[in-house]
Protein backbone atom coordinates (compact mmCIF):
# COMPACT_ATOMS: atom_id res chain seq x y z
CA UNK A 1 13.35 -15.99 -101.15
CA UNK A 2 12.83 -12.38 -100.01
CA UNK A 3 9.33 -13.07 -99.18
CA UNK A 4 10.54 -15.91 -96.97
CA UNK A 5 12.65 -13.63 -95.42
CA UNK A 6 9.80 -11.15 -94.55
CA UNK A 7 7.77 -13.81 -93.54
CA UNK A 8 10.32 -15.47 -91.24
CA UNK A 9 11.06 -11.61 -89.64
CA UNK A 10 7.47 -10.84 -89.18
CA UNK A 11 6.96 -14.07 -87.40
CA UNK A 12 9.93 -13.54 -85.35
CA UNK A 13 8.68 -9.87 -84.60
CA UNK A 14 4.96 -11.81 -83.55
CA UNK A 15 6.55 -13.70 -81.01
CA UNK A 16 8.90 -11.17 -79.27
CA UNK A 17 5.35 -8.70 -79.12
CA UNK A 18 3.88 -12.01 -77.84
CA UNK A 19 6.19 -12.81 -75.38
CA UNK A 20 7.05 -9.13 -74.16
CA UNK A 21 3.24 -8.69 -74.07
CA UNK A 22 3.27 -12.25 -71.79
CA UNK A 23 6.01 -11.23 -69.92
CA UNK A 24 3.85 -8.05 -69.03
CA UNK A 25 0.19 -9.10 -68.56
CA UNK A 26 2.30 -11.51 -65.82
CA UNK A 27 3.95 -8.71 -64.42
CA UNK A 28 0.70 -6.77 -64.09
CA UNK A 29 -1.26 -9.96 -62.78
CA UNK A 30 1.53 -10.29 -59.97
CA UNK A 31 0.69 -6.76 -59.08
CA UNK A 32 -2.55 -6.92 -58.83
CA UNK A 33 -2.48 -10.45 -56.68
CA UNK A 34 0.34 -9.12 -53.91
CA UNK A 35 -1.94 -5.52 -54.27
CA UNK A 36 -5.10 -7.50 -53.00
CA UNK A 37 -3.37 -9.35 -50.41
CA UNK A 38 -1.89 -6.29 -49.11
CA UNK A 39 -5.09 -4.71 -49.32
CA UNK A 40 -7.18 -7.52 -47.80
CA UNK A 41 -4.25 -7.65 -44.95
CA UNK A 42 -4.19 -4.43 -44.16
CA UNK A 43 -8.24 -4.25 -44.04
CA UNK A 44 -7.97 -6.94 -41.68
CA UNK A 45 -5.67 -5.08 -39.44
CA UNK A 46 -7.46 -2.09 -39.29
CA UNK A 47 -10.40 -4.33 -38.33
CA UNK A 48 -8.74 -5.28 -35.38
CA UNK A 49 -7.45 -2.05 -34.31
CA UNK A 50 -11.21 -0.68 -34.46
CA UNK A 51 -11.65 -3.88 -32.39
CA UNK A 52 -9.34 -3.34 -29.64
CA UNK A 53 -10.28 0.21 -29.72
CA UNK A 54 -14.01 -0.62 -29.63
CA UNK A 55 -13.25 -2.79 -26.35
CA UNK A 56 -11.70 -0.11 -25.00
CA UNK A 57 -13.93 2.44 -25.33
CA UNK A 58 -16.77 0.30 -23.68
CA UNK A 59 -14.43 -0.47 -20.69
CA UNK A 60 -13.68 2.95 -19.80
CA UNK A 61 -17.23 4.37 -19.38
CA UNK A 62 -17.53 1.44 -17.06
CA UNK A 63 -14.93 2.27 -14.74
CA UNK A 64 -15.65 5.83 -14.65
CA UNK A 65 -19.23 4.70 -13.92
CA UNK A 66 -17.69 2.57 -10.83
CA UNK A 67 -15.74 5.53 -9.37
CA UNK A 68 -18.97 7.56 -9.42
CA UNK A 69 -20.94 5.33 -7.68
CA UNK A 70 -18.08 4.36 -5.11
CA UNK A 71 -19.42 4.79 -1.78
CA UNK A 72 -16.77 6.78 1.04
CA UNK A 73 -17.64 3.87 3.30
CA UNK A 74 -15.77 0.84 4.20
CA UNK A 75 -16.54 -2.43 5.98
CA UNK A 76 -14.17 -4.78 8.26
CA UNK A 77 -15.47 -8.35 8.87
CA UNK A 78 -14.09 -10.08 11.59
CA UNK A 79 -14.11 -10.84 15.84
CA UNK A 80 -11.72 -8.21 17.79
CA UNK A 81 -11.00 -8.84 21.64
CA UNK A 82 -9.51 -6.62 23.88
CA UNK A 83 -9.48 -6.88 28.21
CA UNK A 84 -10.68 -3.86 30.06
CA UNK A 85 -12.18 -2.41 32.75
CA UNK A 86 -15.76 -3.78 32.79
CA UNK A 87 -17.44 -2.67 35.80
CA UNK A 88 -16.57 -0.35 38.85
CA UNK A 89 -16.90 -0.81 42.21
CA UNK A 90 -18.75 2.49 43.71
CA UNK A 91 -17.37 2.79 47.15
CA UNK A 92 -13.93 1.79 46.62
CA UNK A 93 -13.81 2.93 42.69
CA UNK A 94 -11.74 -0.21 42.28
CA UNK A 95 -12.10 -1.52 38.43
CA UNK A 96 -12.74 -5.35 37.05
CA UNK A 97 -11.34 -6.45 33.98
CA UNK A 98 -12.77 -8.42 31.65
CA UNK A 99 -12.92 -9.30 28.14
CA UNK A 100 -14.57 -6.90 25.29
CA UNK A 101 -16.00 -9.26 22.26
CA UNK A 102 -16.87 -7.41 19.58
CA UNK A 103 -18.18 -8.62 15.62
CA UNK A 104 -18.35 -6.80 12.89
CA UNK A 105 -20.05 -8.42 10.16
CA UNK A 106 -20.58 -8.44 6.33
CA UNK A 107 -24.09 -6.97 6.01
CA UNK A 108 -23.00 -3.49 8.09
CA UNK A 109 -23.77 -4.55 11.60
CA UNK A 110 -22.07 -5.32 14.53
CA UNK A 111 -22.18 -7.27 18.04
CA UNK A 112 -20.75 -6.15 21.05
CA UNK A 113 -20.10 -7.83 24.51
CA UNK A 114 -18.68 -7.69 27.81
CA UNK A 115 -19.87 -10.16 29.56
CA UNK A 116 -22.31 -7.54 31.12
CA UNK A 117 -23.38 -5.31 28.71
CA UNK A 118 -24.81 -6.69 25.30
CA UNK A 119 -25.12 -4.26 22.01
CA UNK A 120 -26.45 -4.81 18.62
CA UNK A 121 -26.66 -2.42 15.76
CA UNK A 122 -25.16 -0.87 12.50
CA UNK A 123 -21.94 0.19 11.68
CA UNK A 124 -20.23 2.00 9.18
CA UNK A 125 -16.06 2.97 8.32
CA UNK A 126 -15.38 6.63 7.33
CA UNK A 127 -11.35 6.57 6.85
CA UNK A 128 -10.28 5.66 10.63
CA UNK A 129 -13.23 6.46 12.07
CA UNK A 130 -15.99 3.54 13.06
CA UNK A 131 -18.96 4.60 13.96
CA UNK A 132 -21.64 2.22 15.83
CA UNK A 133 -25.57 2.96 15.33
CA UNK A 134 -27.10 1.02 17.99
CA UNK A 135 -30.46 -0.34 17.10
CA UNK A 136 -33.09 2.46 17.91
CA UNK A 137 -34.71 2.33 21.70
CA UNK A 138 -38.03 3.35 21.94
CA UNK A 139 -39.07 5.84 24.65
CA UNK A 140 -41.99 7.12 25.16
CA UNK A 141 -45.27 7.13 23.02
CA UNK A 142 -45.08 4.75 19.99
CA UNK A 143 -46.19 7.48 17.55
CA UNK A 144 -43.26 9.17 18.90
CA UNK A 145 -39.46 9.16 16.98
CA UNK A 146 -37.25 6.81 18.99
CA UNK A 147 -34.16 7.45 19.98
CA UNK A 148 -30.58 6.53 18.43
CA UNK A 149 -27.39 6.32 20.15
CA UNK A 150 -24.18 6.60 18.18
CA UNK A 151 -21.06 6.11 19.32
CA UNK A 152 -17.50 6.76 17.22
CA UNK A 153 -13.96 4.82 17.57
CA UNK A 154 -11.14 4.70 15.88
CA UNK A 155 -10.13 1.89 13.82
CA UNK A 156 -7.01 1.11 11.67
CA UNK A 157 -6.38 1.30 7.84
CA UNK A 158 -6.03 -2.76 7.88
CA UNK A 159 -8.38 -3.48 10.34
CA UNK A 160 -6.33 -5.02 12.66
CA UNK A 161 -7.32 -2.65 15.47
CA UNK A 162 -9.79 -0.72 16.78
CA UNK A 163 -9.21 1.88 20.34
CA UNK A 164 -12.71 1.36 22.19
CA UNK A 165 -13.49 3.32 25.27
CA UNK A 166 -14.32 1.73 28.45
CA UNK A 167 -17.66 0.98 29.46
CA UNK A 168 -16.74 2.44 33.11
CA UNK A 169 -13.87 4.73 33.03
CA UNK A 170 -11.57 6.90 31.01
CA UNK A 171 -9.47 4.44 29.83
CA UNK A 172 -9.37 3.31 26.03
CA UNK A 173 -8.70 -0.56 25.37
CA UNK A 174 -7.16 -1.80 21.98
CA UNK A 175 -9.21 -4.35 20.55
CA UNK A 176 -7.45 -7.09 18.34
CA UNK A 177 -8.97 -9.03 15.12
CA UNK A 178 -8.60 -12.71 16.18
């Protein structure tokens, strides 16, 4: 009967050591699962950081590139109109009015009318200041440098308006986009 006994303890002391060493190989498997995911989460988040970061990085250079090569000119597309003293009568001095026309277009060049006078040229927009680069005239010798008139007015931050002088007296006339 005593050697039951022993036998029925020692059994009895097998299965708590089995169960407490079940209990813990569970416990450490549990660990090591939610330790993976964590790990494999936080991997991926870092991953995306470096991403964003990455992104960022090749935007920047970009933009600084932009600013660099940012030209101090602007242009102003559009049809102004303005009335004005066109012509002048030379023995009286007594002025006609008439209309001004003038286009500025896209590709940097410009038309300009009165109904007497005709222009054509290039323009460009430093801060308020337009300046007109009529095409060149040549006089002369052809193996000779032509000539370039310029001329500078001053035109609005918007564009809405430009002061031109008269082709025939002092007086400026305020040209209007249409």
């Amino acid at each position: 009967m005593e050697k039951n006994k022993k036998d029925n303890n020692k059994s009895w002391v097998l299965v708590t050591v089995l169960i407490v060493a079940l209990l813990i190989t569970t416990a450490l498997g549990g660990y090591f699962v939610g330790a993976l995911k964590f790990t494999s989460s936080m991997i991926k988040e870092q991953k995306e950081v470096n991403k964003e970061v990455a992104e960022k990085e090749t935007v920047e250079p970009e933009k600084e590139v932009e600013e660099e090569v940012k030209s101090p000119y602007r242009t102003c597309v559009g049809t102004y109109k303005g009335t004005g003293p066109i012509s002048i009568d030379v023995q009286t001095k007594k002025t006609t009015s008439g209309e001004y026309a003038l286009s500025l277009k896209e590709d940097g060049t410009f038309e300009y009318s009165t109904g007497q006078a005709n222009e054509k040229g290039y323009y460009v927009i430093m801060d308020n200041t337009l300046v007109f680069m009529n095409t060149k005239h040549t006089t002369g010798p052809e193996d000779k440098d032509p000539s370039i008139v310029t001329a500078t007015y001053v035109i609005s931050k918007d564009c809405s308006k430009i002061l031109f002088d008269s082709v025939v007296s002092q007086e400026t006339v305020n040209l209007v986009r249409q």
